[in-house]
PDB file of N, CA and C in Angstrom:
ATOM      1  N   UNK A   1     -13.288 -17.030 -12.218  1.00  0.00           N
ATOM      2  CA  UNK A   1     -12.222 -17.133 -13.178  1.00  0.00           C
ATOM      3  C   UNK A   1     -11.258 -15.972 -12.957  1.00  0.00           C
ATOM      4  N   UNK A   2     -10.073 -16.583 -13.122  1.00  0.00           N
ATOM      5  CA  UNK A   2      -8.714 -15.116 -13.101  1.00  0.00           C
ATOM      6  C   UNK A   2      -8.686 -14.675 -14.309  1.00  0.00           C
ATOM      7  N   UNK A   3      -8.177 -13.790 -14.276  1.00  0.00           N
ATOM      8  CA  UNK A   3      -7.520 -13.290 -15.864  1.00  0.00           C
ATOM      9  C   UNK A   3      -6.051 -12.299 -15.651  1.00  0.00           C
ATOM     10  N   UNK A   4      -5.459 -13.214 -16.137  1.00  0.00           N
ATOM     11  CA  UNK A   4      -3.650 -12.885 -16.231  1.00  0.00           C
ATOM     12  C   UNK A   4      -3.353 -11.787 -17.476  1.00  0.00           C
ATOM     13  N   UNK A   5      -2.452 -11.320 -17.258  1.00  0.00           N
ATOM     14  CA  UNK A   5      -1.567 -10.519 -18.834  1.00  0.00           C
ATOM     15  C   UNK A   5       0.044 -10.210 -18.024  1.00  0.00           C
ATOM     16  N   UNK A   6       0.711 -11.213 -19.930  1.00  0.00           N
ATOM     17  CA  UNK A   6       1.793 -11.110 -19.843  1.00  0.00           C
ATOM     18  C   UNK A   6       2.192  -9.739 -20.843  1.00  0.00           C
ATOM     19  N   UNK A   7       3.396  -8.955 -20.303  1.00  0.00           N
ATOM     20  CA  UNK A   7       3.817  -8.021 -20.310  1.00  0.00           C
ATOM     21  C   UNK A   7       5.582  -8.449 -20.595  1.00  0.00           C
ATOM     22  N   UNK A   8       5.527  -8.232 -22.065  1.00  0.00           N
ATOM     23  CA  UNK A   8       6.905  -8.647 -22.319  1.00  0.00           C
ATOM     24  C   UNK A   8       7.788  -7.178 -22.666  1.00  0.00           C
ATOM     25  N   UNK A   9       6.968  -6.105 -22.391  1.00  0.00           N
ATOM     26  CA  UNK A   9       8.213  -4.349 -23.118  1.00  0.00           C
ATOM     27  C   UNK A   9       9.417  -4.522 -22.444  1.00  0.00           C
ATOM     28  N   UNK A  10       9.824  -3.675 -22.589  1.00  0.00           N
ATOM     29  CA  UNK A  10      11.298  -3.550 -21.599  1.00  0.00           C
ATOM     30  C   UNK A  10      10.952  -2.564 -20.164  1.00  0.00           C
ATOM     31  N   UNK A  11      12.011  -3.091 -19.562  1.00  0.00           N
ATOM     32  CA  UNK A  11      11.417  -2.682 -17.996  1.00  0.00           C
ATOM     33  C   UNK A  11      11.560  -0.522 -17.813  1.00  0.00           C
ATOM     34  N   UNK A  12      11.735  -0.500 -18.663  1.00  0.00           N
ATOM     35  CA  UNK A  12      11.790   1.308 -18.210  1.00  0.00           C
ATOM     36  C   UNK A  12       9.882   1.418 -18.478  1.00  0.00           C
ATOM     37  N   UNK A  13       9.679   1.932 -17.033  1.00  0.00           N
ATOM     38  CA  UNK A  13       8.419   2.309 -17.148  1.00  0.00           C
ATOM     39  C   UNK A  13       7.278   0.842 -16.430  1.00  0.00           C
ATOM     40  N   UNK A  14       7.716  -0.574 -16.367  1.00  0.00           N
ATOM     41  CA  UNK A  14       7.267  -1.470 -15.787  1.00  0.00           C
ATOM     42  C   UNK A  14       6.536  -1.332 -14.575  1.00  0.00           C
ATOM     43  N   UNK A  15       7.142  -0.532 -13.699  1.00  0.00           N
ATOM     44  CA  UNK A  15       6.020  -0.227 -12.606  1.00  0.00           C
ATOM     45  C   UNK A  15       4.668   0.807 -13.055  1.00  0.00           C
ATOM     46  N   UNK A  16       4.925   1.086 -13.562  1.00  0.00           N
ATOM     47  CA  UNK A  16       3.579   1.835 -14.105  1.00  0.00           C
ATOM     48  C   UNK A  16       2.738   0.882 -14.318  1.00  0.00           C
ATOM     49  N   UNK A  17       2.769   0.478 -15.588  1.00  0.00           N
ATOM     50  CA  UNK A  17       2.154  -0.620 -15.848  1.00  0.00           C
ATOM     51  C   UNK A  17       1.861  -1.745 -15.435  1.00  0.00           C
ATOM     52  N   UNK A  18       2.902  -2.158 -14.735  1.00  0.00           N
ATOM     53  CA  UNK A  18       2.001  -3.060 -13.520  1.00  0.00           C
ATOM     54  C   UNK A  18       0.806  -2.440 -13.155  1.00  0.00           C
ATOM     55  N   UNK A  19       1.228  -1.223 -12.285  1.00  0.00           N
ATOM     56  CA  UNK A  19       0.267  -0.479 -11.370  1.00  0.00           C
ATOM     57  C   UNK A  19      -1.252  -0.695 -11.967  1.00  0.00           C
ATOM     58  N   UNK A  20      -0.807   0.170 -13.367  1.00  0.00           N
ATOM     59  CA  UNK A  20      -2.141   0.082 -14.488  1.00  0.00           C
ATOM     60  C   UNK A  20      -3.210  -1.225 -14.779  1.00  0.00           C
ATOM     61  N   UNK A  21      -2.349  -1.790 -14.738  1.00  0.00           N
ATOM     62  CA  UNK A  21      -3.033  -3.660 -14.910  1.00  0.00           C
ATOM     63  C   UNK A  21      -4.001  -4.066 -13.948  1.00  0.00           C
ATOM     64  N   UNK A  22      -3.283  -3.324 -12.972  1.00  0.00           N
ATOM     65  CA  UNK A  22      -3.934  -3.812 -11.518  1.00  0.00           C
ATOM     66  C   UNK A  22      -4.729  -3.164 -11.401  1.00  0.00           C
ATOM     67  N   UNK A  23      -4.695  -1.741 -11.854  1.00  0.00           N
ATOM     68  CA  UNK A  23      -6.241  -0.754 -11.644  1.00  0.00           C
ATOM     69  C   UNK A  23      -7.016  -1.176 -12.535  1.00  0.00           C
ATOM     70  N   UNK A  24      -6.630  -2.209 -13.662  1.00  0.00           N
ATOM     71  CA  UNK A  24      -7.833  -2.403 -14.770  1.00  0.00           C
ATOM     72  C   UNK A  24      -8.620  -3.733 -14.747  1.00  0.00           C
ATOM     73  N   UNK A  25      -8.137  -4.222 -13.342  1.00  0.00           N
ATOM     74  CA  UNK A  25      -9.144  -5.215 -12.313  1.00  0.00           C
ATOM     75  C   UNK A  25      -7.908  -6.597 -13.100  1.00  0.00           C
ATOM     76  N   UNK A  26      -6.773  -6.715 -13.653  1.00  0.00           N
ATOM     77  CA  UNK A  26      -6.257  -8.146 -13.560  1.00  0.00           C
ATOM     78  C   UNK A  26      -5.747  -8.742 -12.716  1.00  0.00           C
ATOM     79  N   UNK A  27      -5.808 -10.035 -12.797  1.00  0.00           N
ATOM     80  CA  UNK A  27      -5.611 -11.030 -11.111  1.00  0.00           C
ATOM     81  C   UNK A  27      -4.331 -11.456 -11.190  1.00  0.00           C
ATOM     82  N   UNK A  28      -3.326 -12.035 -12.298  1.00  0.00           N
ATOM     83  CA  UNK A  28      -2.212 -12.572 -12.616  1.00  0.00           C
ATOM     84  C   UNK A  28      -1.300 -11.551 -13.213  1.00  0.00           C
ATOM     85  N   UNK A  29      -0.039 -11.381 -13.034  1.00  0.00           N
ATOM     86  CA  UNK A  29       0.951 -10.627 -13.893  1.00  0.00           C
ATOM     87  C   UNK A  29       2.077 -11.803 -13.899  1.00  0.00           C
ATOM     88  N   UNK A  30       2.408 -11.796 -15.141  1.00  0.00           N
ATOM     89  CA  UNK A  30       3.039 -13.160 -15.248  1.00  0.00           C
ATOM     90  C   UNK A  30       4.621 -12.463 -15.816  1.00  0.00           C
ATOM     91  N   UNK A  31       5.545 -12.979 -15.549  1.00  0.00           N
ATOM     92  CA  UNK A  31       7.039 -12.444 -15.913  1.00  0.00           C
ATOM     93  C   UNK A  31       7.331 -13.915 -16.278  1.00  0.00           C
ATOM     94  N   UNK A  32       8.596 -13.631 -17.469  1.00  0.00           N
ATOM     95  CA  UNK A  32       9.477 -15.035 -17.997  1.00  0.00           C
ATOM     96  C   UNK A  32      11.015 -14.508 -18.089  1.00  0.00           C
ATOM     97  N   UNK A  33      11.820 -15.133 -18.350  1.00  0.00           N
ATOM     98  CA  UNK A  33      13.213 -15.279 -18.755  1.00  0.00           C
ATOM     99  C   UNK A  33      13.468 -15.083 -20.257  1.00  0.00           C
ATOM    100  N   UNK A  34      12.387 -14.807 -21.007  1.00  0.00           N
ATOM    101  CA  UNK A  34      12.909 -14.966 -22.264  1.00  0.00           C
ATOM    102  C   UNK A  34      14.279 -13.824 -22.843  1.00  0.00           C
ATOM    103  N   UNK A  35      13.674 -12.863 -22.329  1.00  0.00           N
ATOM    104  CA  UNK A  35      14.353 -11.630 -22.637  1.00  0.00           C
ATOM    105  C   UNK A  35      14.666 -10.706 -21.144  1.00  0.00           C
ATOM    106  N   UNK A  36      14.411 -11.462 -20.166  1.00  0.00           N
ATOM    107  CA  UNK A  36      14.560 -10.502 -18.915  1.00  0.00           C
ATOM    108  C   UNK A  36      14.946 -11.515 -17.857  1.00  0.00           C
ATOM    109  N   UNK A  37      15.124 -10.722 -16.385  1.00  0.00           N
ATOM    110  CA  UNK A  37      14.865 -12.142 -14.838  1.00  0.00           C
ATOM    111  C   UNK A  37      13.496 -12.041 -14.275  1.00  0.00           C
ATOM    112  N   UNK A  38      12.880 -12.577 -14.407  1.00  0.00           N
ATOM    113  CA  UNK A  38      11.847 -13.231 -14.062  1.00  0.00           C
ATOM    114  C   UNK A  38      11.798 -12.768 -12.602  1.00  0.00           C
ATOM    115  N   UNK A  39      12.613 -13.051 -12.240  1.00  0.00           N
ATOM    116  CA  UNK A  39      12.413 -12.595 -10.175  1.00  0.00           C
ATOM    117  C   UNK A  39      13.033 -10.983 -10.056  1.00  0.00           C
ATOM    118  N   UNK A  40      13.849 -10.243 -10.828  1.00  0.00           N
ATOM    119  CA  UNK A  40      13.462  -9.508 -10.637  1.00  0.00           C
ATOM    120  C   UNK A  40      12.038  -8.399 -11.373  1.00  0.00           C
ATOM    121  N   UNK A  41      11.740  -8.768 -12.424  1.00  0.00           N
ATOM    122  CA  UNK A  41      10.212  -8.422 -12.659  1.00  0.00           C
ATOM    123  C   UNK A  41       9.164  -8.823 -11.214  1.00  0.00           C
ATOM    124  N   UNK A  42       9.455  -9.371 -11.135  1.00  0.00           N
ATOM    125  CA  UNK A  42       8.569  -9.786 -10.159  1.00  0.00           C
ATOM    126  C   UNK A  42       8.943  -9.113  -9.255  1.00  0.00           C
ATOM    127  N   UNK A  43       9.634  -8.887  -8.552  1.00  0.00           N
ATOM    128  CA  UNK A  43       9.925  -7.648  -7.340  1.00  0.00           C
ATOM    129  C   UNK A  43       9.101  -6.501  -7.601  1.00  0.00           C
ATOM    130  N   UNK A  44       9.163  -5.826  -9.223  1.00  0.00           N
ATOM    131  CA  UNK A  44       9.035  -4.524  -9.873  1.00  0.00           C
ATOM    132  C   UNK A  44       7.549  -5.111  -9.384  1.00  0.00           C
ATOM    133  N   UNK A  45       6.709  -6.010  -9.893  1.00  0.00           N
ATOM    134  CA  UNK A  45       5.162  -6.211  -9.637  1.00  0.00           C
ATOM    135  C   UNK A  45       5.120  -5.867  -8.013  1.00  0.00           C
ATOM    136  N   UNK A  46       5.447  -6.372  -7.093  1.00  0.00           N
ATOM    137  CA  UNK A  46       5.146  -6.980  -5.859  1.00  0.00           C
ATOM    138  C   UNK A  46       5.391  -5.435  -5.049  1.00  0.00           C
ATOM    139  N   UNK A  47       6.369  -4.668  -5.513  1.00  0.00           N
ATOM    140  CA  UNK A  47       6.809  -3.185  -4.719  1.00  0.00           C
ATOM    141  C   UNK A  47       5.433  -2.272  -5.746  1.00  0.00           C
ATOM    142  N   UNK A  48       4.940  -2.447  -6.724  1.00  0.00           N
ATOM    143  CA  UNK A  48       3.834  -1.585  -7.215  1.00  0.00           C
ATOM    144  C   UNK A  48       2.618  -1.866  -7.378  1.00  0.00           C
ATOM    145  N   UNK A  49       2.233  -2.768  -6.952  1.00  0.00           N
ATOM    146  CA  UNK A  49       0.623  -3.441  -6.711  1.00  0.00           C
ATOM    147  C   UNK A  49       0.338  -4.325  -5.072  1.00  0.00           C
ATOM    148  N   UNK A  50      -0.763  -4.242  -4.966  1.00  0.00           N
ATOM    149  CA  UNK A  50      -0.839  -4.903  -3.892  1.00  0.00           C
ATOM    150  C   UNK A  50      -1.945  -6.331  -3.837  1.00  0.00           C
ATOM    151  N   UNK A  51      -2.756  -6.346  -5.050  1.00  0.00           N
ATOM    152  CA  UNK A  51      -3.744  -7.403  -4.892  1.00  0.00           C
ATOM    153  C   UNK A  51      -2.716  -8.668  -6.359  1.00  0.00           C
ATOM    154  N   UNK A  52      -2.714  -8.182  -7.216  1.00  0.00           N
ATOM    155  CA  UNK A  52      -2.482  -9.593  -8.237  1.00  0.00           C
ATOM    156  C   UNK A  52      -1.598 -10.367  -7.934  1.00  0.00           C
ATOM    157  N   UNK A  53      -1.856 -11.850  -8.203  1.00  0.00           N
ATOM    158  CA  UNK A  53      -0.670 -12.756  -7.825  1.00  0.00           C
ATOM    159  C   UNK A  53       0.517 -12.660  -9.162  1.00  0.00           C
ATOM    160  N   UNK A  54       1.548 -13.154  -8.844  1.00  0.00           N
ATOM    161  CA  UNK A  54       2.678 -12.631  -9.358  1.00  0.00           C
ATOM    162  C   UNK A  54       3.190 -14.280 -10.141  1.00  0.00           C
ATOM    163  N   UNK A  55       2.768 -15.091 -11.290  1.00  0.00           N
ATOM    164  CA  UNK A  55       3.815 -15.751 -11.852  1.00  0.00           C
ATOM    165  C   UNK A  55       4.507 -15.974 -12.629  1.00  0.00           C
ATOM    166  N   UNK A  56       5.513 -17.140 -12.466  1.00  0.00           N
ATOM    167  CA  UNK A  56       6.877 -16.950 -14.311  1.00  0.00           C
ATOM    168  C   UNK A  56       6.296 -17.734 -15.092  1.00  0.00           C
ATOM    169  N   UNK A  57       6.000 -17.127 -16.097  1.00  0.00           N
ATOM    170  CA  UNK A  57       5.733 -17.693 -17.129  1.00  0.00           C
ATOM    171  C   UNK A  57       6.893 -19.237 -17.442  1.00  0.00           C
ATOM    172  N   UNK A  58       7.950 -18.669 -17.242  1.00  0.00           N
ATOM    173  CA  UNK A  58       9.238 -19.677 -17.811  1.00  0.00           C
ATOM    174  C   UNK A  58      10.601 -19.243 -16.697  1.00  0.00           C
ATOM    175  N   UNK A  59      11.293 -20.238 -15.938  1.00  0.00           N
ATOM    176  CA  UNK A  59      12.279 -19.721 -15.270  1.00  0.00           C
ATOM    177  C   UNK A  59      13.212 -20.734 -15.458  1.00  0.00           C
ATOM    178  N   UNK A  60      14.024 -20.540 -15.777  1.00  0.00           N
ATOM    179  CA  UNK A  60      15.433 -22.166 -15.964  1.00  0.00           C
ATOM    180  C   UNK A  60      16.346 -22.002 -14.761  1.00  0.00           C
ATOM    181  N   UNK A  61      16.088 -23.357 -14.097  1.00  0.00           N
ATOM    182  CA  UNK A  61      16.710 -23.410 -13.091  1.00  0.00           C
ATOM    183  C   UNK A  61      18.125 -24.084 -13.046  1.00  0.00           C
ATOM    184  N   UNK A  62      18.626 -24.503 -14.609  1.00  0.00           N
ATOM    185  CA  UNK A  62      19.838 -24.804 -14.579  1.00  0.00           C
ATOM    186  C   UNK A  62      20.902 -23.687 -14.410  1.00  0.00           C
ATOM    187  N   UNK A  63      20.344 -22.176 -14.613  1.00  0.00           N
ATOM    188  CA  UNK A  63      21.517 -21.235 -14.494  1.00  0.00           C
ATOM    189  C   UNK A  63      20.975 -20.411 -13.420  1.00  0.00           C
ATOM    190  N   UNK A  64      20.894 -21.501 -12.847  1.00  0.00           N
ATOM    191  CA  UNK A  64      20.850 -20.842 -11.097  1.00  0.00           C
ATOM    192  C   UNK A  64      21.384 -21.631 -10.110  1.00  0.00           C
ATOM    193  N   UNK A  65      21.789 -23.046 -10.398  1.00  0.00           N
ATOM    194  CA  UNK A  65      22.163 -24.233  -9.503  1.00  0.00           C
ATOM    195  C   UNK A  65      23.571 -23.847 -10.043  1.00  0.00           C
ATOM    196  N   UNK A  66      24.397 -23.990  -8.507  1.00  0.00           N
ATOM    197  CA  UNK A  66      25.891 -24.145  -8.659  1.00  0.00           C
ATOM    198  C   UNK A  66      26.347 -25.361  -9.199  1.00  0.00           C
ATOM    199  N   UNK A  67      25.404 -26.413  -9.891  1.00  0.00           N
ATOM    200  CA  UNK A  67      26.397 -27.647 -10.442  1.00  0.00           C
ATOM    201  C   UNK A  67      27.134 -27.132 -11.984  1.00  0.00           C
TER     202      UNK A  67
END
């Protein structure tokens, strides 16, 4: 079994806490759009951990398509 944690604070200080998550043995770090970008949280995970997989909770792909 995995075990994820979503992390909604504001990003000052986010790589830490990634880091932290990951030393406290979790497998998932999950980022959303609610209040942030999702891909770039996810960068912040991916440049400060090296084992947990990285997903979005929520990403809207209508304000990302040029139609």
């Amino acid at each position: 079994m995995k075990i994820g944690v979503y992390d909604i604070q504001p990003y000052k200080g986010y790589g830490q806490r990634v880091a932290a998550q990951e030393k406290a043995g979790y497998d998932i770090i999950v980022t959303d759009e609610a209040k942030t970008d999702p891909y770039l949280r996810g960068a912040v995970v991916a440049a400060n951990t090296t084992r947990p997989m990285i997903q979005t909770g929520i990403a809207v792909a209508f304000a990302r398509t040029p139609m």
